[in-house]
N, C-alpha and C. Protein backbone atom coordinates (compact mmCIF):
# COMPACT_ATOMS: atom_id res chain seq x y z
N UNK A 1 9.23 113.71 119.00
CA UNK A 1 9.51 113.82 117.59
C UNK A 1 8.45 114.68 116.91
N UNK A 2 7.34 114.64 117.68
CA UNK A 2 6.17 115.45 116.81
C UNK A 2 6.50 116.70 116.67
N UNK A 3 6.86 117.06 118.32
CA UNK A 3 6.76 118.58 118.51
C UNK A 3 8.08 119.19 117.82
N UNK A 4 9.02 118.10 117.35
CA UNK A 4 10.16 118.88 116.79
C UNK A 4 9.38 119.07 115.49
N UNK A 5 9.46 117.94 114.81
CA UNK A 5 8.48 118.27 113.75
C UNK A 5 7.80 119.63 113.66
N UNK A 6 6.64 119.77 114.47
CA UNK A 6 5.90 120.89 114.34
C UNK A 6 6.84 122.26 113.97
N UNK A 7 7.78 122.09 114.84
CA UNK A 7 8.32 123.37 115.04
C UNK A 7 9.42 123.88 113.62
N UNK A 8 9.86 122.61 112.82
CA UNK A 8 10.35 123.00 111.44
C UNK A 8 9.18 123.49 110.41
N UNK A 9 8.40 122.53 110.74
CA UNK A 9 6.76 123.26 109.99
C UNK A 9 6.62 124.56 110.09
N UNK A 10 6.31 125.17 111.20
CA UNK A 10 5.56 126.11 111.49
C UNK A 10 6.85 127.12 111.18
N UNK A 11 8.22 126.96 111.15
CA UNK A 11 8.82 127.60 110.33
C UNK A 11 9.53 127.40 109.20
N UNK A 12 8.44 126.94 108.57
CA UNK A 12 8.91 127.29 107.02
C UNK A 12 8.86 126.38 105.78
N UNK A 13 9.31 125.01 106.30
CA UNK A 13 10.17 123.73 105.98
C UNK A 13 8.57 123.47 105.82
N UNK A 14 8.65 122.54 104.13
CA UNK A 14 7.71 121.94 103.58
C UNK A 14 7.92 120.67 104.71
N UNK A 15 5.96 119.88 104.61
CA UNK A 15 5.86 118.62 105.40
C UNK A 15 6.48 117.53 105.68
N UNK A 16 7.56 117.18 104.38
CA UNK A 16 8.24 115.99 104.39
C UNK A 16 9.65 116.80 105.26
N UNK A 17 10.31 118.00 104.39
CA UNK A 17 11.55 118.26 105.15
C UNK A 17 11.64 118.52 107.09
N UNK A 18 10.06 119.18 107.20
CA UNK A 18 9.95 119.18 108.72
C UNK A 18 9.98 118.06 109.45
N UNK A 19 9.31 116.72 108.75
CA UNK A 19 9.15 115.34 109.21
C UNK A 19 10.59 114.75 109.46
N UNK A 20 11.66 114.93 108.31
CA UNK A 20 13.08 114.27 108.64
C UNK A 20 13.64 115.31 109.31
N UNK A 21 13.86 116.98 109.35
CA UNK A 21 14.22 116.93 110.61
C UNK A 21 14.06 117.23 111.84
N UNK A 22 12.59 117.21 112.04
CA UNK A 22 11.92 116.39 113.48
C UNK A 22 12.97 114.89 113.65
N UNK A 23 13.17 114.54 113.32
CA UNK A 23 13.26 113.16 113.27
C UNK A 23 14.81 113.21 113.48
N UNK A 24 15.73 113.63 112.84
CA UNK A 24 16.98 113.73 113.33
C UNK A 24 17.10 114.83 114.65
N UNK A 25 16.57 115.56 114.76
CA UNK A 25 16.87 116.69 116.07
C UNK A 25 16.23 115.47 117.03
N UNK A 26 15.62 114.83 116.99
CA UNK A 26 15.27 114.10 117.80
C UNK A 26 16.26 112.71 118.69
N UNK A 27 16.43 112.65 117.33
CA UNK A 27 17.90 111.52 117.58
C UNK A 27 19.10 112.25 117.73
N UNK A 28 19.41 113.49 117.54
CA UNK A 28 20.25 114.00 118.30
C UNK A 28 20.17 114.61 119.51
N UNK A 29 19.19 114.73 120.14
CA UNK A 29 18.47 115.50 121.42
C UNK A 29 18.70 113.99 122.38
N UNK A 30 18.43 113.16 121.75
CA UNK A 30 18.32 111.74 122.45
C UNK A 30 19.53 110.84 122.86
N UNK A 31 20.86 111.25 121.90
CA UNK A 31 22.09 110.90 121.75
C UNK A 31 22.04 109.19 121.08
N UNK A 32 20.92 109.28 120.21
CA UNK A 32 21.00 108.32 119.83
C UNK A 32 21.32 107.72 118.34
N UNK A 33 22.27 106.91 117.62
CA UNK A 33 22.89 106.60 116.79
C UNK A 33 22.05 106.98 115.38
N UNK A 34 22.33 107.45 114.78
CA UNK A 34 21.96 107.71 113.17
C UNK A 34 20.80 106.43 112.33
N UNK A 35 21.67 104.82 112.72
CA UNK A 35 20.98 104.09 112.37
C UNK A 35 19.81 103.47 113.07
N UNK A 36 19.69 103.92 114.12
CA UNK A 36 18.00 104.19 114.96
C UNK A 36 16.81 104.93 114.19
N UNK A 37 17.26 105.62 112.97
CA UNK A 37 16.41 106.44 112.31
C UNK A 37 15.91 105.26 111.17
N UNK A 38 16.26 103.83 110.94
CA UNK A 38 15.86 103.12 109.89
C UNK A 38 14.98 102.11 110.80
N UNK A 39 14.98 102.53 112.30
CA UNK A 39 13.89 101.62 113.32
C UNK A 39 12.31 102.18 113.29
N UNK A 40 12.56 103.79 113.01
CA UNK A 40 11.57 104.53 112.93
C UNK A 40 10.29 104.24 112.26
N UNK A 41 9.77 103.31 112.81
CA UNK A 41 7.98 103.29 111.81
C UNK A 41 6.99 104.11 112.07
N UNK A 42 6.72 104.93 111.27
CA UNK A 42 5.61 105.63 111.56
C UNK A 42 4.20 105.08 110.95
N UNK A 43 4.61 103.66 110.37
CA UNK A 43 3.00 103.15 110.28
C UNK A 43 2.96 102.25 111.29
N UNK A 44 3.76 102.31 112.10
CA UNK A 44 3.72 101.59 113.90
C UNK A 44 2.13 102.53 114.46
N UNK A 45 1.08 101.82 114.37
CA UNK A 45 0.05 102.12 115.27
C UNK A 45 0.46 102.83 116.40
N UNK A 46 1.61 102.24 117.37
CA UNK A 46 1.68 103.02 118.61
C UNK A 46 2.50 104.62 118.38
N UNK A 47 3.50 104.33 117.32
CA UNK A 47 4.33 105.25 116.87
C UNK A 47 3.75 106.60 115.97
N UNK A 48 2.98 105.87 115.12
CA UNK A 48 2.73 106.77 114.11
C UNK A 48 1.83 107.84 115.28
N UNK A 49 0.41 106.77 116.11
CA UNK A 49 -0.68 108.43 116.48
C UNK A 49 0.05 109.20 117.79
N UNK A 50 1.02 108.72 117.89
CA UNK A 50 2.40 109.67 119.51
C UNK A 50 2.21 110.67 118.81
N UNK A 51 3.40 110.06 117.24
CA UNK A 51 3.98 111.04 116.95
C UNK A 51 3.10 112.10 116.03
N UNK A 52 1.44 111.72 115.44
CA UNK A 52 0.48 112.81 114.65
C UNK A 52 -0.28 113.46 115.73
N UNK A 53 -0.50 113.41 116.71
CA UNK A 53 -0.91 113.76 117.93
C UNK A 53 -0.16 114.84 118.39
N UNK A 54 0.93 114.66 118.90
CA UNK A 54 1.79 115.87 119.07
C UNK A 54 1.95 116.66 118.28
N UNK A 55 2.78 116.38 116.42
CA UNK A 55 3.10 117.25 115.76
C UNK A 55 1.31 117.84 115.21
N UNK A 56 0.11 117.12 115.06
CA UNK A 56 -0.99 118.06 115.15
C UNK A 56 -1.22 119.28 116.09
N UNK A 57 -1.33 118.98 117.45
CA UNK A 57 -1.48 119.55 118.30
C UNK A 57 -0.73 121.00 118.53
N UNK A 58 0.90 120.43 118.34
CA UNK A 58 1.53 121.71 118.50
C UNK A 58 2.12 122.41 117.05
N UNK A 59 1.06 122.22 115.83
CA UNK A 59 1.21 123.15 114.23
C UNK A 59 -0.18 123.32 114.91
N UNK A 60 -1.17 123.28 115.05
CA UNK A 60 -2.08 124.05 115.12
C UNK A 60 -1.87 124.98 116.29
N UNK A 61 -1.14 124.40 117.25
CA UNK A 61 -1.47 125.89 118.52
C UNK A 61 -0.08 126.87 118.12
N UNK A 62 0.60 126.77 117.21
CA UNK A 62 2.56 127.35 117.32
C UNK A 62 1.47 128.50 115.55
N UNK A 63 0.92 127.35 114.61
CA UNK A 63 0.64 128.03 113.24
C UNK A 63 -0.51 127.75 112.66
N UNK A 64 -1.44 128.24 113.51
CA UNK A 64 -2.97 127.59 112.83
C UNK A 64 -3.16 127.68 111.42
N UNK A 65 -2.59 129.22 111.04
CA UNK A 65 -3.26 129.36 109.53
C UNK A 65 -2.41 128.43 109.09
N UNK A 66 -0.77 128.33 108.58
CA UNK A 66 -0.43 127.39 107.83
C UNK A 66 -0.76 125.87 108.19
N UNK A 67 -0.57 125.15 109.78
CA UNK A 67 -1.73 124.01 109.84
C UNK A 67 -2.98 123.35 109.38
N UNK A 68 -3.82 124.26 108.76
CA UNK A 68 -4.76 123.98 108.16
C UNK A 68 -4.61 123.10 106.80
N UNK A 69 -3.58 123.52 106.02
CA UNK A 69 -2.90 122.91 104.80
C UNK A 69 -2.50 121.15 105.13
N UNK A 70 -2.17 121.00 106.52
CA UNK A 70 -1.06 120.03 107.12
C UNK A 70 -2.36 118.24 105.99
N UNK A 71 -3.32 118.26 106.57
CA UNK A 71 -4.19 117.15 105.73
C UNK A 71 -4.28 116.99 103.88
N UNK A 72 -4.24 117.83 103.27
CA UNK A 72 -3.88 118.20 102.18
C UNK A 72 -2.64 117.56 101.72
N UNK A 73 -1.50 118.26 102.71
CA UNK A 73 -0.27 117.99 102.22
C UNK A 73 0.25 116.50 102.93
N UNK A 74 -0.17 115.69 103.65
CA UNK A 74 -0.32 114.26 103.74
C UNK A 74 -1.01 113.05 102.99
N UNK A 75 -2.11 114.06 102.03
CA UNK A 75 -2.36 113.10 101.14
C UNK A 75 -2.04 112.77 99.90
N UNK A 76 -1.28 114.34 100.07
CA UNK A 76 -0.34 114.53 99.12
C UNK A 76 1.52 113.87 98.89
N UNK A 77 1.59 113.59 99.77
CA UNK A 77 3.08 113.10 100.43
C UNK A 77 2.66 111.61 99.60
């Protein structure tokens, strides 16, 4: 889910719109039901650092310069 994430980020899609659809390409990549997306916690300790770990990792190596913004715009969210 991160790395989908990342990859709406790094083209284009403000933080929140990259976050939902990371999050649906994901559940459709997965074949899994629509209402699996209201299971989704990302203040799940195990869930949330998977999924800031990855989508960090791959906005800074895919879009460093716009990555840099990514802390900003989470405290901003």
């Amino acid at each position: 889910m991160g790395s989908n994430t990342a990859k709406h980020y790094c083209g284009g899609f403000p933080l929140s719109g990259a976050i939902e659809r990371g999050m649906m390409q994901t559940l459709v990549s997965e074949n899994l039901p629509a209402s699996a997306m209201d299971q989704i916690n990302l203040e799940d300790k195990e869930i949330g650092i998977a999924f800031f770990e990855n989508f960090l990792a791959d906005s800074f190596a895919q879009c460093p310069g716009r990555a840099r913004a990514i802390w900003r715009q989470i405290v901003e969210m």
